[in-house]
N, C-alpha and C. Protein backbone atom coordinates (compact mmCIF):
# COMPACT_ATOMS: atom_id res chain seq x y z
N UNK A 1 6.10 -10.97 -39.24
CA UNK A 1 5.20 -9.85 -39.14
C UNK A 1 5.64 -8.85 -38.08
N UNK A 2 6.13 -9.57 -37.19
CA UNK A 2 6.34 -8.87 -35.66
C UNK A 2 7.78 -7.59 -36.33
N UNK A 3 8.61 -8.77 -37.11
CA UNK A 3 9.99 -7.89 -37.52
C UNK A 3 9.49 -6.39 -37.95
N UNK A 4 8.38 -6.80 -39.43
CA UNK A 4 8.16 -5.40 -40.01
C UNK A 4 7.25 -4.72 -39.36
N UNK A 5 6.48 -4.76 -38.46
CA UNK A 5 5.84 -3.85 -37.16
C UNK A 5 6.59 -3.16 -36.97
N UNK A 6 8.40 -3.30 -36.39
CA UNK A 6 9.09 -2.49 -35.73
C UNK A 6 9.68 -2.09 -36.47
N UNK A 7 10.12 -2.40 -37.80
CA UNK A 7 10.94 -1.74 -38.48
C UNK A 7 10.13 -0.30 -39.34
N UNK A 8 8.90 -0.83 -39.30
CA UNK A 8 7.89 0.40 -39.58
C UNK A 8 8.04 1.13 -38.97
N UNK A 9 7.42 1.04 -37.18
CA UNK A 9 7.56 1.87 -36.26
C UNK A 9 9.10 2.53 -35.91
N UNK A 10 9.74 2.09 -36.34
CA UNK A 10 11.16 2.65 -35.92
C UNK A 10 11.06 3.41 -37.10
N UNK A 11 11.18 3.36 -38.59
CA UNK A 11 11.05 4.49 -39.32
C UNK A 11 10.34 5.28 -39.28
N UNK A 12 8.89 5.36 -38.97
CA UNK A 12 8.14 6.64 -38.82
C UNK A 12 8.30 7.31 -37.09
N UNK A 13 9.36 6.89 -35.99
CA UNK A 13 10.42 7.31 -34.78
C UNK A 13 11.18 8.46 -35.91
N UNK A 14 11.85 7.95 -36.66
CA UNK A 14 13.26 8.53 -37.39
C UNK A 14 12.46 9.53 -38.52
N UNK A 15 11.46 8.99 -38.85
CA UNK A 15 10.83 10.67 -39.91
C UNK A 15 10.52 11.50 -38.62
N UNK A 16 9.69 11.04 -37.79
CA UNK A 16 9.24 12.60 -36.97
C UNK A 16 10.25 12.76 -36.16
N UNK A 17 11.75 11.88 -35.53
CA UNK A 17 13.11 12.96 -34.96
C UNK A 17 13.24 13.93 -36.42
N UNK A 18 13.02 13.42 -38.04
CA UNK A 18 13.84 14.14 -38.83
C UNK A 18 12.93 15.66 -38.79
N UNK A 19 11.27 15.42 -38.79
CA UNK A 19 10.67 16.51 -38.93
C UNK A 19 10.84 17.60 -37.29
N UNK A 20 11.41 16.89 -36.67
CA UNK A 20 11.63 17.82 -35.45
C UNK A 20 12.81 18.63 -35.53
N UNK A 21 13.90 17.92 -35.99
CA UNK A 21 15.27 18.76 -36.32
C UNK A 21 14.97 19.81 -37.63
N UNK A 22 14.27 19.48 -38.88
CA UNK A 22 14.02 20.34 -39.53
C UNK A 22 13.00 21.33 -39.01
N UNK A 23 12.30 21.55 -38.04
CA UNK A 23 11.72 22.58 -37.34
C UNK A 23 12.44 23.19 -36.63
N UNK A 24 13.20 22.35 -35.66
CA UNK A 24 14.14 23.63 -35.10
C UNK A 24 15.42 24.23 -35.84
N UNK A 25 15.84 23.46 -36.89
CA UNK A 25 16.36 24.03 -38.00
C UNK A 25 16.00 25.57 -38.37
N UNK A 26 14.89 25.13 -39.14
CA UNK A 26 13.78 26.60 -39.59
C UNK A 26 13.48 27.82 -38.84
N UNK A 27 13.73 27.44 -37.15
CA UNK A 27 12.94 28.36 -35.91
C UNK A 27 14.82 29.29 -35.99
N UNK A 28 15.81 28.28 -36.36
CA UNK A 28 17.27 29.03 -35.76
C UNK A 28 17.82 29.57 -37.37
N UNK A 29 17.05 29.18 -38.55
CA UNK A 29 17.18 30.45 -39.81
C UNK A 29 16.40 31.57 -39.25
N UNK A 30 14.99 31.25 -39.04
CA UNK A 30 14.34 32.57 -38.66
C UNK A 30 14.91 33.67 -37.93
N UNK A 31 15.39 33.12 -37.10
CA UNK A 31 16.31 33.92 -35.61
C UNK A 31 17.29 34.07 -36.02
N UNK A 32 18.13 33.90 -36.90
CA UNK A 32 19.79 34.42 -37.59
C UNK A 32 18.69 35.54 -38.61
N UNK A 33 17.93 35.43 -39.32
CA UNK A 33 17.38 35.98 -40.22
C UNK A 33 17.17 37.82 -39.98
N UNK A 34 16.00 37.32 -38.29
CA UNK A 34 15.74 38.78 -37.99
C UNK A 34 17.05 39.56 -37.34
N UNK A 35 17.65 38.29 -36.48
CA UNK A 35 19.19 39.01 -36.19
C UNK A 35 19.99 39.90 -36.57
N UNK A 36 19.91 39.38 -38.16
CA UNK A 36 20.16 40.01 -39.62
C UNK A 36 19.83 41.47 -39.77
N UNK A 37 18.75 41.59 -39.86
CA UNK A 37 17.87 42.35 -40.03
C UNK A 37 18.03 43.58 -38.98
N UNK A 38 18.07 43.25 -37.87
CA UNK A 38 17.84 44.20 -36.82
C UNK A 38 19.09 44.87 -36.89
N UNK A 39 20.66 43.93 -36.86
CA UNK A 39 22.04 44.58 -37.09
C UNK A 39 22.06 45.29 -37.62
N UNK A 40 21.45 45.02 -38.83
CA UNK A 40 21.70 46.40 -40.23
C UNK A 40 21.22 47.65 -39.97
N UNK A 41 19.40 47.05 -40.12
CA UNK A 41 18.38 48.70 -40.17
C UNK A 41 18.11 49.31 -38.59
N UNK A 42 18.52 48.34 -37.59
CA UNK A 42 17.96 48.90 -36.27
C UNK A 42 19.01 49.67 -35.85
N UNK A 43 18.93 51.01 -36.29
CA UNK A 43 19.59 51.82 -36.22
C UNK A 43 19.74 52.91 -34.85
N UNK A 44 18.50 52.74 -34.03
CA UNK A 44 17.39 53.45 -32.99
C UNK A 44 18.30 52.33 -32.12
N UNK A 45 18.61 51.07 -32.31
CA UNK A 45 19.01 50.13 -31.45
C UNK A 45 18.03 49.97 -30.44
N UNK A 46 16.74 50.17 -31.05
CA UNK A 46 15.57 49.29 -30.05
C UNK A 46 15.26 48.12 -29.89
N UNK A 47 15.88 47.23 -30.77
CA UNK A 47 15.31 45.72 -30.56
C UNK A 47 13.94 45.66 -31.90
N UNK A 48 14.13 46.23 -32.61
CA UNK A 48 12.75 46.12 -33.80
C UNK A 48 13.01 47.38 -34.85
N UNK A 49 12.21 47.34 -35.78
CA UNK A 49 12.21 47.94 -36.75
C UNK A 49 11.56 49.46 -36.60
N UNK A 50 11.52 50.51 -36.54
CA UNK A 50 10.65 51.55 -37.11
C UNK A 50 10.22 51.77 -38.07
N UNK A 51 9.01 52.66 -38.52
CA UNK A 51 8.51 53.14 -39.45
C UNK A 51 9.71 53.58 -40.56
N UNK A 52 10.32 54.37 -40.33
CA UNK A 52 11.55 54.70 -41.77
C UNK A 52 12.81 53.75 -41.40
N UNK A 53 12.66 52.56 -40.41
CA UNK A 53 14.07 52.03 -40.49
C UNK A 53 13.30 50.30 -41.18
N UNK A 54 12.04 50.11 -41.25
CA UNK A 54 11.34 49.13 -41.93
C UNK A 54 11.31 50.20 -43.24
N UNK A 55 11.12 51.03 -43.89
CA UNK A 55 11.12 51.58 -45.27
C UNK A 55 13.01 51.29 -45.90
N UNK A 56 14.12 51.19 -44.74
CA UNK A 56 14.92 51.10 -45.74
C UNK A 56 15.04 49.70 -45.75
N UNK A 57 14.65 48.74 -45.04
CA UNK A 57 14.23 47.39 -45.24
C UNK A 57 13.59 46.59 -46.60
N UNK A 58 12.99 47.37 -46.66
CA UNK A 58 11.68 47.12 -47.79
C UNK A 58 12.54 47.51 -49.08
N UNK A 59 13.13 48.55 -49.05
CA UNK A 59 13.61 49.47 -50.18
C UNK A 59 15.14 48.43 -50.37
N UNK A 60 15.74 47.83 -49.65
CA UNK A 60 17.07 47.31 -50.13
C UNK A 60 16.33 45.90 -51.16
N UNK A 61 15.05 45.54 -50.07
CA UNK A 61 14.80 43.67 -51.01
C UNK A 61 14.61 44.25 -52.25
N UNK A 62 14.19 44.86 -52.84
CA UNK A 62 14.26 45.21 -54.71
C UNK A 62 14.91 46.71 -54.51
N UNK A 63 16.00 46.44 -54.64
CA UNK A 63 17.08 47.78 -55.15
C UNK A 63 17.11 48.18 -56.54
N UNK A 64 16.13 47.75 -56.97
CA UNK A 64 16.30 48.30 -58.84
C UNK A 64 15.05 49.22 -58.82
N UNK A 65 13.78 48.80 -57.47
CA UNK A 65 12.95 50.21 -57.50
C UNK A 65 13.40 51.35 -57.85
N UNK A 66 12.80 51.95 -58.65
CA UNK A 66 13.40 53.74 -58.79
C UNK A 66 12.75 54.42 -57.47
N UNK A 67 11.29 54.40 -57.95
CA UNK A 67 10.75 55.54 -57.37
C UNK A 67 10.88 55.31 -55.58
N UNK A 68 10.12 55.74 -55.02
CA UNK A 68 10.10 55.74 -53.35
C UNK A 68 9.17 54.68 -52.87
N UNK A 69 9.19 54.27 -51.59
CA UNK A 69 8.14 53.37 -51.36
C UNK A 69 7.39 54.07 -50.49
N UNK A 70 5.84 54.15 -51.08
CA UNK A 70 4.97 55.19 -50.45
C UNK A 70 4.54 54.75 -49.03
N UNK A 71 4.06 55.60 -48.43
CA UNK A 71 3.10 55.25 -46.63
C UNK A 71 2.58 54.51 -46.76
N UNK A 72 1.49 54.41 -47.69
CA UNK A 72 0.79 53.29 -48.18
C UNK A 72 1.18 52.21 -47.76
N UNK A 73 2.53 51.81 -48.94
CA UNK A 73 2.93 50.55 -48.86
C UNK A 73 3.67 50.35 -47.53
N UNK A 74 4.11 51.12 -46.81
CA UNK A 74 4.68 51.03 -45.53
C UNK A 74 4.04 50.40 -44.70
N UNK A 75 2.48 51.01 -44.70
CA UNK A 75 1.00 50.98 -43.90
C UNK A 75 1.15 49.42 -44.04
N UNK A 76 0.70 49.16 -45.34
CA UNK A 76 -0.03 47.89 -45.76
C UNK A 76 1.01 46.51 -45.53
N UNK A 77 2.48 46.98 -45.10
CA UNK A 77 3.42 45.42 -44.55
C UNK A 77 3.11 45.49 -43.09
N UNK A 78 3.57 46.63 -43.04
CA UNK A 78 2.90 47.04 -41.32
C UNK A 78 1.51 46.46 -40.92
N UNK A 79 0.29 46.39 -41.41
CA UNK A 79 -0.42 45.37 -41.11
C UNK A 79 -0.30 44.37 -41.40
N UNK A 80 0.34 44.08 -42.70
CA UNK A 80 0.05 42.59 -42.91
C UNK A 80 0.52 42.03 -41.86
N UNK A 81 1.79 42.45 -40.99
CA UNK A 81 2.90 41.56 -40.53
C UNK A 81 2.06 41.97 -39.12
N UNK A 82 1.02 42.30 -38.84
CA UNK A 82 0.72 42.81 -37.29
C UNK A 82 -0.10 41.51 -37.38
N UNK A 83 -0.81 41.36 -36.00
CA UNK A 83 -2.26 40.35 -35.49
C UNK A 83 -3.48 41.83 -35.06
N UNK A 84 -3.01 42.78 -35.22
CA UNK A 84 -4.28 43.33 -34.53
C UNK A 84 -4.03 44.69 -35.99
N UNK A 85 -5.81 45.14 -35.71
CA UNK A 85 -5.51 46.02 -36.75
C UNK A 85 -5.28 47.68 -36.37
N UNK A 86 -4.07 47.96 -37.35
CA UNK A 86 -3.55 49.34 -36.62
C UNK A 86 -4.13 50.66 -36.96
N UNK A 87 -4.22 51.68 -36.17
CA UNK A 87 -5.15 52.92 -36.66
C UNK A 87 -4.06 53.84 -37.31
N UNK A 88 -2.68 53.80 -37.34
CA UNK A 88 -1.73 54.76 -37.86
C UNK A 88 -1.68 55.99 -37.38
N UNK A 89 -2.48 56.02 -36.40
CA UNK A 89 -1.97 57.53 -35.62
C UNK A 89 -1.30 58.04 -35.27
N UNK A 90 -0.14 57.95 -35.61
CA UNK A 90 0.91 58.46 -35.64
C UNK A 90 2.25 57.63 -34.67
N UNK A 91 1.13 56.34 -34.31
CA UNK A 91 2.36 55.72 -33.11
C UNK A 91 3.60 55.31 -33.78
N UNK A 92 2.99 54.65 -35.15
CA UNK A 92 4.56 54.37 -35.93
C UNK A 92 5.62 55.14 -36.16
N UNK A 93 4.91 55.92 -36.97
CA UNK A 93 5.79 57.07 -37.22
C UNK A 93 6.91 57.89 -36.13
N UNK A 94 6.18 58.16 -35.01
CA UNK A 94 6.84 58.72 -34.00
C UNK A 94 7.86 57.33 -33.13
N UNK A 95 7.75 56.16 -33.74
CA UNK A 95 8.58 55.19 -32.95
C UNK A 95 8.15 54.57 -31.95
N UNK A 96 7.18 54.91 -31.72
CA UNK A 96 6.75 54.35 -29.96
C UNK A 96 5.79 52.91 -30.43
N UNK A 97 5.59 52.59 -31.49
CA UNK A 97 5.74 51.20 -31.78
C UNK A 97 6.73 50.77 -32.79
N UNK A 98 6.74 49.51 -33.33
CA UNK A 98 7.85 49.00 -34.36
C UNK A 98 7.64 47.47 -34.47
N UNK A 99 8.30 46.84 -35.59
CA UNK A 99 7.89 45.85 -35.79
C UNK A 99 9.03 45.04 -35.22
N UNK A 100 8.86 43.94 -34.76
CA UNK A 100 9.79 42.83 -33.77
C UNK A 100 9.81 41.80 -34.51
N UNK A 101 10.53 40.21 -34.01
CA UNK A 101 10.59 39.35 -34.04
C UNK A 101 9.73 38.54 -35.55
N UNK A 102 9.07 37.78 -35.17
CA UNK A 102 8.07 37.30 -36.33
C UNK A 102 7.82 37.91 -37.33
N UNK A 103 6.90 39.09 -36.77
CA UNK A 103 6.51 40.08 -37.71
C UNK A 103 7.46 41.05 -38.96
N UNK A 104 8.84 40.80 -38.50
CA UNK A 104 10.08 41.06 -39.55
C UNK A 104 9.93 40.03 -40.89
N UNK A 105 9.50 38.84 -40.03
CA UNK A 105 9.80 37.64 -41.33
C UNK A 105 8.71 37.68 -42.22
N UNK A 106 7.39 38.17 -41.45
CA UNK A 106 6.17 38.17 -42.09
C UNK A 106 6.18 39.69 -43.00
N UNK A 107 6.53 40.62 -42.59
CA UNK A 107 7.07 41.71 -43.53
C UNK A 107 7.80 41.58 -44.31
N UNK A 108 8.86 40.89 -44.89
CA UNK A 108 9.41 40.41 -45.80
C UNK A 108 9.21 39.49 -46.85
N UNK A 109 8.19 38.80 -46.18
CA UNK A 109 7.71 37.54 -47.02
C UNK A 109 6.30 38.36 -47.82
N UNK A 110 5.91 39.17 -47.25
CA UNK A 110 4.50 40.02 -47.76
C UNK A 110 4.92 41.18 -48.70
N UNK A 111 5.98 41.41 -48.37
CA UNK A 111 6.72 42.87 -49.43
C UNK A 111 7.14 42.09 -50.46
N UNK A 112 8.08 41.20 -50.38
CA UNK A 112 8.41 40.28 -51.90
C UNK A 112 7.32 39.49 -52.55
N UNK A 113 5.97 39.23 -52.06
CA UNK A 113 4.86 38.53 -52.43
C UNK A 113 4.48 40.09 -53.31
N UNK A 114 3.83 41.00 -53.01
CA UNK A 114 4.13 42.29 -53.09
C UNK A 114 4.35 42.50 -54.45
N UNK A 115 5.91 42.33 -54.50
CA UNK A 115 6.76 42.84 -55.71
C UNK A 115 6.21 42.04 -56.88
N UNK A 116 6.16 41.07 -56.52
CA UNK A 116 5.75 39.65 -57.73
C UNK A 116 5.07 40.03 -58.29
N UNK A 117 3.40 40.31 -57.62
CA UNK A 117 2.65 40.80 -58.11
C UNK A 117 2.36 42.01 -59.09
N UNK A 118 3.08 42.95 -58.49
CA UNK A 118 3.38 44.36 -58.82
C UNK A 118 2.83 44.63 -60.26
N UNK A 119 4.48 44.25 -61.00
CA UNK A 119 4.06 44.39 -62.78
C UNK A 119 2.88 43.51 -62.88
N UNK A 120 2.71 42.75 -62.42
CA UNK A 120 1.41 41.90 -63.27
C UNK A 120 0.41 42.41 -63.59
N UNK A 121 0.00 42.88 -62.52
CA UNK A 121 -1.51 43.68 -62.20
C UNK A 121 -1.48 45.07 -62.70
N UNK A 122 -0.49 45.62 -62.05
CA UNK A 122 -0.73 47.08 -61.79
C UNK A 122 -1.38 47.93 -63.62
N UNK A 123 -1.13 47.46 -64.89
CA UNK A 123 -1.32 48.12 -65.71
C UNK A 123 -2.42 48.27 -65.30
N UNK A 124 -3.69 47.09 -65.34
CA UNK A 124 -5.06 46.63 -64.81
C UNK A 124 -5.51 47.56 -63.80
N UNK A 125 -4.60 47.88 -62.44
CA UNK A 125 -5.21 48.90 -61.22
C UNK A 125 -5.40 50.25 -62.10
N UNK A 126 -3.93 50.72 -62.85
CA UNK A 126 -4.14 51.74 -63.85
C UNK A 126 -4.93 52.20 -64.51
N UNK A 127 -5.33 51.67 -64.97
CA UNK A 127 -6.51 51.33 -66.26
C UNK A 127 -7.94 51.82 -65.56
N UNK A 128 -7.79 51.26 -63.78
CA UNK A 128 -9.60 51.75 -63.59
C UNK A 128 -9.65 52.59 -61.89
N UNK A 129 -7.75 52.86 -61.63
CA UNK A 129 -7.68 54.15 -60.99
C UNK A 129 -8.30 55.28 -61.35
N UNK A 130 -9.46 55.57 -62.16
CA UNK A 130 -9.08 57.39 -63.25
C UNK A 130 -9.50 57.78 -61.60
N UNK A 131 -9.46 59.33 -62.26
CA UNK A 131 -10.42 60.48 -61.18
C UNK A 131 -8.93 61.02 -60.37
N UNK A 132 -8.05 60.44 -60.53
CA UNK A 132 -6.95 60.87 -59.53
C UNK A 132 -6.74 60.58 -57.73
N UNK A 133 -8.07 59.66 -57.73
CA UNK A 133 -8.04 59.61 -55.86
C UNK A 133 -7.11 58.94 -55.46
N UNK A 134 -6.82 57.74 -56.29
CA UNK A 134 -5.90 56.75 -55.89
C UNK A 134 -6.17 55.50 -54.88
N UNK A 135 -7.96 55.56 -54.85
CA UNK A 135 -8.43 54.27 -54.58
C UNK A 135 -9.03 53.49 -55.35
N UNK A 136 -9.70 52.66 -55.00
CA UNK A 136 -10.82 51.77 -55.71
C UNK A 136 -12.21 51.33 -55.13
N UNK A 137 -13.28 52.11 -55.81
CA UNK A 137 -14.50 51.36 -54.80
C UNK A 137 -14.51 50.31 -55.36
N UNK A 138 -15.98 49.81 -54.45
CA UNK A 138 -16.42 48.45 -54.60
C UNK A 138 -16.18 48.66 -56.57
N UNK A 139 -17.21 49.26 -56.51
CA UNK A 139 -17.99 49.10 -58.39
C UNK A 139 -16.12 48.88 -58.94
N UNK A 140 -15.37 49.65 -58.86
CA UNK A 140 -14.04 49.46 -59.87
C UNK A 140 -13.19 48.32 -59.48
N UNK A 141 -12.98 48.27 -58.16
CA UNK A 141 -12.67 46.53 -57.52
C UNK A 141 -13.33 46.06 -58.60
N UNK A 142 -14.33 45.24 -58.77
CA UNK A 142 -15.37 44.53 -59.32
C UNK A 142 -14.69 44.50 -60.53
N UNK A 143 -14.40 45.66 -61.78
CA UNK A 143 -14.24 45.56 -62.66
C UNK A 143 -12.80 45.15 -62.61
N UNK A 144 -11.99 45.53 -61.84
CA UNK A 144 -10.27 45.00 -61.69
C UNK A 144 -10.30 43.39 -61.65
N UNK A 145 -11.54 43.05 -60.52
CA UNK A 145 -10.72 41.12 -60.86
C UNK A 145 -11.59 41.18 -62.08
N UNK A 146 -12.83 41.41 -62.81
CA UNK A 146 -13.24 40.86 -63.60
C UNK A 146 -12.31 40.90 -64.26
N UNK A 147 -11.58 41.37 -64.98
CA UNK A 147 -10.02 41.90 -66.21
C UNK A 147 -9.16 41.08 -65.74
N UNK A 148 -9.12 40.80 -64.37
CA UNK A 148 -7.94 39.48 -64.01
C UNK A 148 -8.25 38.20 -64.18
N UNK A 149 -9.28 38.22 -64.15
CA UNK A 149 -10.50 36.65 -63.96
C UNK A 149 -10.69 36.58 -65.65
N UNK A 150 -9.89 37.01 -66.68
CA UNK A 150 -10.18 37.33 -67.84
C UNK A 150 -11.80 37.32 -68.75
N UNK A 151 -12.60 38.31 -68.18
CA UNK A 151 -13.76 38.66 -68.32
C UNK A 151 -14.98 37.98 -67.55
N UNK A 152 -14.17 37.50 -66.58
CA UNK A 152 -15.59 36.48 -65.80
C UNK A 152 -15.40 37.36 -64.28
N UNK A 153 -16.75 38.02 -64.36
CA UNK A 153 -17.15 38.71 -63.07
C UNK A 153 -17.37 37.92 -61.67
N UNK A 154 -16.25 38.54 -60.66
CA UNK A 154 -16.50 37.30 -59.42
C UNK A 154 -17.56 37.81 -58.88
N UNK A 155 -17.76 36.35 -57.83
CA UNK A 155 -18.99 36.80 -57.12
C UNK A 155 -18.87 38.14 -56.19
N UNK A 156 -20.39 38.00 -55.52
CA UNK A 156 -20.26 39.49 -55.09
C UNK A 156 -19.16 39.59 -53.45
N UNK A 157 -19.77 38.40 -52.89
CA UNK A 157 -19.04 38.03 -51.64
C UNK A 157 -17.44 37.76 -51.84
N UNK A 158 -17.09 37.57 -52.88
CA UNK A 158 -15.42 37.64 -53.23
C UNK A 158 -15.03 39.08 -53.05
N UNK A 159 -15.92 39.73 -54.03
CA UNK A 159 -15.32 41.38 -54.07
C UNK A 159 -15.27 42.14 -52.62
N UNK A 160 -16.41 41.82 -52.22
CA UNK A 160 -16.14 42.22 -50.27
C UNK A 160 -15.43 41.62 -49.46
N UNK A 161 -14.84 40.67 -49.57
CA UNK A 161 -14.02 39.75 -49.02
C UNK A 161 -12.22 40.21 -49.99
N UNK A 162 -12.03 40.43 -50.83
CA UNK A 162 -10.74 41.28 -51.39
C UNK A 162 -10.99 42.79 -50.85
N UNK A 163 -12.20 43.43 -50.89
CA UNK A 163 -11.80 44.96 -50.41
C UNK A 163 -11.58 44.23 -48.98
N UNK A 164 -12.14 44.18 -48.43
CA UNK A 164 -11.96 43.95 -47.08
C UNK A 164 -10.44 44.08 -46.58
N UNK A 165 -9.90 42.89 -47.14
CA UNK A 165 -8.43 42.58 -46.88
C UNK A 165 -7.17 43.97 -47.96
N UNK A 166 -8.11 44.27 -48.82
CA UNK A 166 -7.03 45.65 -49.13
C UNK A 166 -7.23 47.09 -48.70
N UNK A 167 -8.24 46.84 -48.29
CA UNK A 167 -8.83 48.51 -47.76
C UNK A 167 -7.89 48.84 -45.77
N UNK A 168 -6.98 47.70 -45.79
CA UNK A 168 -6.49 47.74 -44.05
C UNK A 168 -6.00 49.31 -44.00
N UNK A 169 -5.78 50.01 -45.39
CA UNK A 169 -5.23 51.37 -44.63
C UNK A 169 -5.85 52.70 -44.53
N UNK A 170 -6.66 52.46 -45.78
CA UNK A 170 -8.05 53.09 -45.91
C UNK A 170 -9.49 52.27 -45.74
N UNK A 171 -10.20 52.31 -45.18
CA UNK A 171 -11.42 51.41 -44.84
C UNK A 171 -12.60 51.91 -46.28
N UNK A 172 -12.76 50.54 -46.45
CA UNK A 172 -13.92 50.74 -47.23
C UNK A 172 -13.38 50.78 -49.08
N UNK A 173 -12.23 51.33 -48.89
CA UNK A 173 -11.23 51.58 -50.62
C UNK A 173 -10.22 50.80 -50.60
N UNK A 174 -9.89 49.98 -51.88
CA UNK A 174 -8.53 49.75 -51.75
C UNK A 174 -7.81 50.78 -52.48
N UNK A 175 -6.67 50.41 -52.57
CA UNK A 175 -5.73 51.69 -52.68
C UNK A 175 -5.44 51.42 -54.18
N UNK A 176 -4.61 51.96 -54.91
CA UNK A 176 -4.61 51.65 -56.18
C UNK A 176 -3.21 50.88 -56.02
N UNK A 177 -2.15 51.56 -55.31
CA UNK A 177 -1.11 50.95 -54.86
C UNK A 177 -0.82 49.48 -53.84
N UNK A 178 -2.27 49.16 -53.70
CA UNK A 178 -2.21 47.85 -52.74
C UNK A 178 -2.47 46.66 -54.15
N UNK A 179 -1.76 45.81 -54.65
CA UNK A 179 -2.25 45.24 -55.77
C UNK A 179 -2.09 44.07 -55.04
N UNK A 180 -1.50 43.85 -54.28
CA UNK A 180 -1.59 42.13 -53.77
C UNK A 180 -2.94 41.70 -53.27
């Protein structure tokens, strides 16, 4: 009994050394990753991304995009990848903030989540964009997941709980262009 006690305990020693090396594994991709990243587009050579040096970021991961990638979508990695929520007053734009470290990996992982989505939905955002504003209230939210939810209307606390999280660049609307 005593034998397989230790031979237990010595293998679950050797899974968590293995889950420790595969963490710092993961921590030294991350860090070659943004390394990556910063060589190429950090062009300003600030140590982080800017507003148009994160747009040619965004714009190389799907190079078969035609069109441009709007403010919008600029806005909306730019928060995702932040912890606090940003007012866009112009700090990005003018450079005097930028995105760093983490928040590179989390911008990347949120722009290709993003893309996935994209074709799926977007006929659906299409369909109950009209009027030309290029948002969505509550009432047309509502009808967008119902059409995704294939005719089953979510609850009401879902639909305020999705604007919520898509309205980060306009408050209160999501955008027609935010489909994730």
């Amino acid at each position: 009994m005593r034998k397989m006690a230790a031979v237990a305990a010595a293998m679950a020693q050797r899974r968590a050394a293995e889950r420790r090396l595969d963490a710092q594994r993961q921590k030294q991709d991350r860090q070659a990753f943004v390394q990556g990243v910063l060589k190429k587009y950090d062009v300003s050579k600030s140590g982080g991304l800017t507003y148009q040096e994160l747009r040619g970021f965004l714009k190389e991961l799907q190079p078969s995009r035609e069109d441009e990638i709007t403010d919008g979508e600029v806005k909306w990695v730019i928060q995702m990848s932040t912890t606090e929520k940003q007012d866009f007053a112009g700090e990005w734009t003018s450079g005097v903030k930028q995105l760093e470290g983490k928040a590179l990996e989390v911008a990347a992982k949120e722009w290709l989540q993003y893309l996935q989505n994209f074709d799926e939905i977007s006929g659906v955002f299409d369909a109950h964009c009209a009027g030309g504003t290029g948002f969505l209230d509550k009432e047309q939210l509502t009808a967008v997941l119902t059409d995704l939810n294939e005719g089953v209307p979510p609850e009401e606390v879902d639909v305020d709980k999705v604007l919520e999280q898509a309205s980060i660049v306009k408050i209160g609307r999501a955008s027609c262009r935010e489909r994730v």
